[in-house]
Protein backbone atom coordinates (compact mmCIF):
# COMPACT_ATOMS: atom_id res chain seq x y z
CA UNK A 1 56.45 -61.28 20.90
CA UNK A 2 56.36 -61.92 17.08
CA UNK A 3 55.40 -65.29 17.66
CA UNK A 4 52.35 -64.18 19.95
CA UNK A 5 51.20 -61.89 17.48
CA UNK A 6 51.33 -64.11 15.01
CA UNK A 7 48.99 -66.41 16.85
CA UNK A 8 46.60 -63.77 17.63
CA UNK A 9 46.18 -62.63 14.43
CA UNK A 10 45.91 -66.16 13.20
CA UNK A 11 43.09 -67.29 15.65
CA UNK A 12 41.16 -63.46 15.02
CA UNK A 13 41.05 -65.24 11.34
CA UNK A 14 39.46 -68.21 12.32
CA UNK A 15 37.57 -67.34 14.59
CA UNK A 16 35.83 -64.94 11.55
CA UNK A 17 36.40 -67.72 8.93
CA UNK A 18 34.08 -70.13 11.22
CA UNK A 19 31.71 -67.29 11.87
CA UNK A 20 31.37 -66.65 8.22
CA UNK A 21 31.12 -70.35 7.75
CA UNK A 22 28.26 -71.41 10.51
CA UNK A 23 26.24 -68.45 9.22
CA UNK A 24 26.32 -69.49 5.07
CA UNK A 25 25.57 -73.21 6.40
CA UNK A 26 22.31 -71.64 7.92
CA UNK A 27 21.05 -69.80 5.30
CA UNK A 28 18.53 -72.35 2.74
CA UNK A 29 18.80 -72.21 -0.68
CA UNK A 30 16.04 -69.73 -1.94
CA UNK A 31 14.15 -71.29 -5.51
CA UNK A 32 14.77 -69.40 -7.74
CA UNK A 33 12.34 -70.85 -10.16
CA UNK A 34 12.80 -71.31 -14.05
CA UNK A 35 14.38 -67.46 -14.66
CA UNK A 36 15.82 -67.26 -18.33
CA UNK A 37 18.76 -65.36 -18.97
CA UNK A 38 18.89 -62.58 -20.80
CA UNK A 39 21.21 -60.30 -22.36
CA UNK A 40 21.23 -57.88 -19.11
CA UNK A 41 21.83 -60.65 -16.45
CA UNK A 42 23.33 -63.95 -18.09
CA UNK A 43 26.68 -65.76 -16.99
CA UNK A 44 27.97 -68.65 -18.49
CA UNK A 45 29.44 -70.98 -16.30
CA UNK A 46 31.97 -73.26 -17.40
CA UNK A 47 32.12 -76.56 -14.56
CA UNK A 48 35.45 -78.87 -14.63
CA UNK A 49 34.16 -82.42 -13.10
CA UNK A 50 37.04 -84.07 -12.94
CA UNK A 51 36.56 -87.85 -12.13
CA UNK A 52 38.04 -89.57 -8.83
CA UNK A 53 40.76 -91.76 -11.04
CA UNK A 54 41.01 -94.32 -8.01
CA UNK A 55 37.89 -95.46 -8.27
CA UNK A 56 36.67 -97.47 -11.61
CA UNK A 57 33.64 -95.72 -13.57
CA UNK A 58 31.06 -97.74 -12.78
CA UNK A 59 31.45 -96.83 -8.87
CA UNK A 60 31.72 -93.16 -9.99
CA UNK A 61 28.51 -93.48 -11.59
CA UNK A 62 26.61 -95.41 -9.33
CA UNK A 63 27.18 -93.14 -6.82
CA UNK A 64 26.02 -90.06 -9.03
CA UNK A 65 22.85 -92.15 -9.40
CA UNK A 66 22.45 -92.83 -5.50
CA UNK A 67 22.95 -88.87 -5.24
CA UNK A 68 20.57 -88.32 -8.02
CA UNK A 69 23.59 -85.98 -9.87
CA UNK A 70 20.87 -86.42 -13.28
CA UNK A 71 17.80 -86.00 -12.27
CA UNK A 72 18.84 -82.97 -10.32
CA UNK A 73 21.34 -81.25 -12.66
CA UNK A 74 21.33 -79.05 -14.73
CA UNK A 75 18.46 -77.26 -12.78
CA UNK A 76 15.37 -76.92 -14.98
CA UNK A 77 15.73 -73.43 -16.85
CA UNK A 78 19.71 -73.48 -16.69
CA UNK A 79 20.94 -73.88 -20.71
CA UNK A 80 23.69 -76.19 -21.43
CA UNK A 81 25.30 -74.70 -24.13
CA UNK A 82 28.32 -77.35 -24.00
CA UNK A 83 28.85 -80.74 -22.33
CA UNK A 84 32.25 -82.51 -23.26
CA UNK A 85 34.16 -85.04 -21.66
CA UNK A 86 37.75 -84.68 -21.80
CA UNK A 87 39.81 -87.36 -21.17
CA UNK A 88 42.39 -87.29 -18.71
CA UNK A 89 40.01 -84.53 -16.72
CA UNK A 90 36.67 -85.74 -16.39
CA UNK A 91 33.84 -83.36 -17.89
CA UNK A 92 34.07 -80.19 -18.97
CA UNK A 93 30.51 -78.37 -19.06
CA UNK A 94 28.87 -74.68 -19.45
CA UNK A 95 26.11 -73.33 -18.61
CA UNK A 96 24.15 -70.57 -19.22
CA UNK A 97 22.18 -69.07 -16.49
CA UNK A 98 20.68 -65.81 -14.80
CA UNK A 99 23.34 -64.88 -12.40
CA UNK A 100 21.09 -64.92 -9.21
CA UNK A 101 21.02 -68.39 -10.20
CA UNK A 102 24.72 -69.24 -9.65
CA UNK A 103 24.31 -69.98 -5.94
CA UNK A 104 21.39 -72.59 -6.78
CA UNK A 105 23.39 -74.22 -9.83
CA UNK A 106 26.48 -74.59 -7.08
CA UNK A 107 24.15 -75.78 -4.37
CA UNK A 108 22.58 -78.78 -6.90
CA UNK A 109 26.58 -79.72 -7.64
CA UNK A 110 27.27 -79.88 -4.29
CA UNK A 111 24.71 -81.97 -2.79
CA UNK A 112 24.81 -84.42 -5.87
CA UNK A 113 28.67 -84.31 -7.86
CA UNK A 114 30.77 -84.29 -4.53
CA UNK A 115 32.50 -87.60 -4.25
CA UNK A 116 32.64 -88.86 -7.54
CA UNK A 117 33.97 -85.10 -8.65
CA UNK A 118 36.33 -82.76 -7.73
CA UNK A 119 34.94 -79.39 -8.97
CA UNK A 120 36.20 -76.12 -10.35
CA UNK A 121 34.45 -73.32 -12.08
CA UNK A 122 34.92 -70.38 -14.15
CA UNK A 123 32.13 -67.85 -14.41
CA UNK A 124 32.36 -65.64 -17.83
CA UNK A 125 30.33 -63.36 -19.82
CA UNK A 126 29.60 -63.81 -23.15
CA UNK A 127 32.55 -61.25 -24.96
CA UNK A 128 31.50 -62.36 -29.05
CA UNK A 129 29.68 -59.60 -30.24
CA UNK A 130 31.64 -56.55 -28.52
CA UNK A 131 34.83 -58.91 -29.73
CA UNK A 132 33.47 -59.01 -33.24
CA UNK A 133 32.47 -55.34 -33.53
CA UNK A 134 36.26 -54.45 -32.25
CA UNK A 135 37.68 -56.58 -34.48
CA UNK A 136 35.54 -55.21 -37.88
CA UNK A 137 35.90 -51.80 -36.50
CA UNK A 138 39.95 -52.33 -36.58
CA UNK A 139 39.74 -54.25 -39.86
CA UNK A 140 37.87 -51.16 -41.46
CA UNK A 141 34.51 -52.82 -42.00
């Protein structure tokens, strides 16, 4: 009986995971033109590319070409505030961008990092000043 369950409750989840799934794939990426970020609706966006080590460079980066990985990213109007490469990783890059722009900014990884990336990200806010106030306010300034 447990076992049965089990399976039912595992197929009711797939079932909605590949519903979910079949609708995102249908939806088009809207433009989202050159919006600028400002203080009320930034993100920064830190992106982990971390290289395919068992294939040499020069594969890795003629296949970013072929995908056209820099013509097509960042997206015009997205800042880079930081680009690094890390060795051992890959690159290690943020971004700052309007959030209704996240979904574009993934979409243009996607279509041209896959395959010579693997990908992570970590969206943030931008903590300095409120950090820096707290920290004079403790400090008695």
């Amino acid at each position: 009986m447990r076992s049965n369950r089990r399976i039912l409750t595992m197929s009711a989840l797939l079932t909605v995971a590949l519903a979910l799934t079949s609708t995102t794939m249908a939806q088009t990426v809207p433009q989202q033109g050159n919006a600028a970020p400002t203080a009320d609706n930034a993100v920064l966006l830190t992106v982990f590319f971390k290289h395919d080590q068992s294939r040499p460079l020069n594969e890795l980066n003629a296949q970013l070409d072929k995908q056209g990985f820099y013509k097509a990213f960042p997206p015009p109007g997205v800042e880079v505030v930081s680009w690094y490469v890390m060795m051992g990783i890959g690159q290690v890059i943020t971004l700052r961008l309007p959030a209704g722009r996240l979904r574009e900014v993934n979409r243009v990884i996607e279509d041209t990092a896959w395959g010579s990336y693997r990908t992570e990200f970590y969206p943030t806010y931008d903590y300095k000043a409120i950090g820096t106030a707290q920290h004079e306010k403790a400090a008695g300034n």
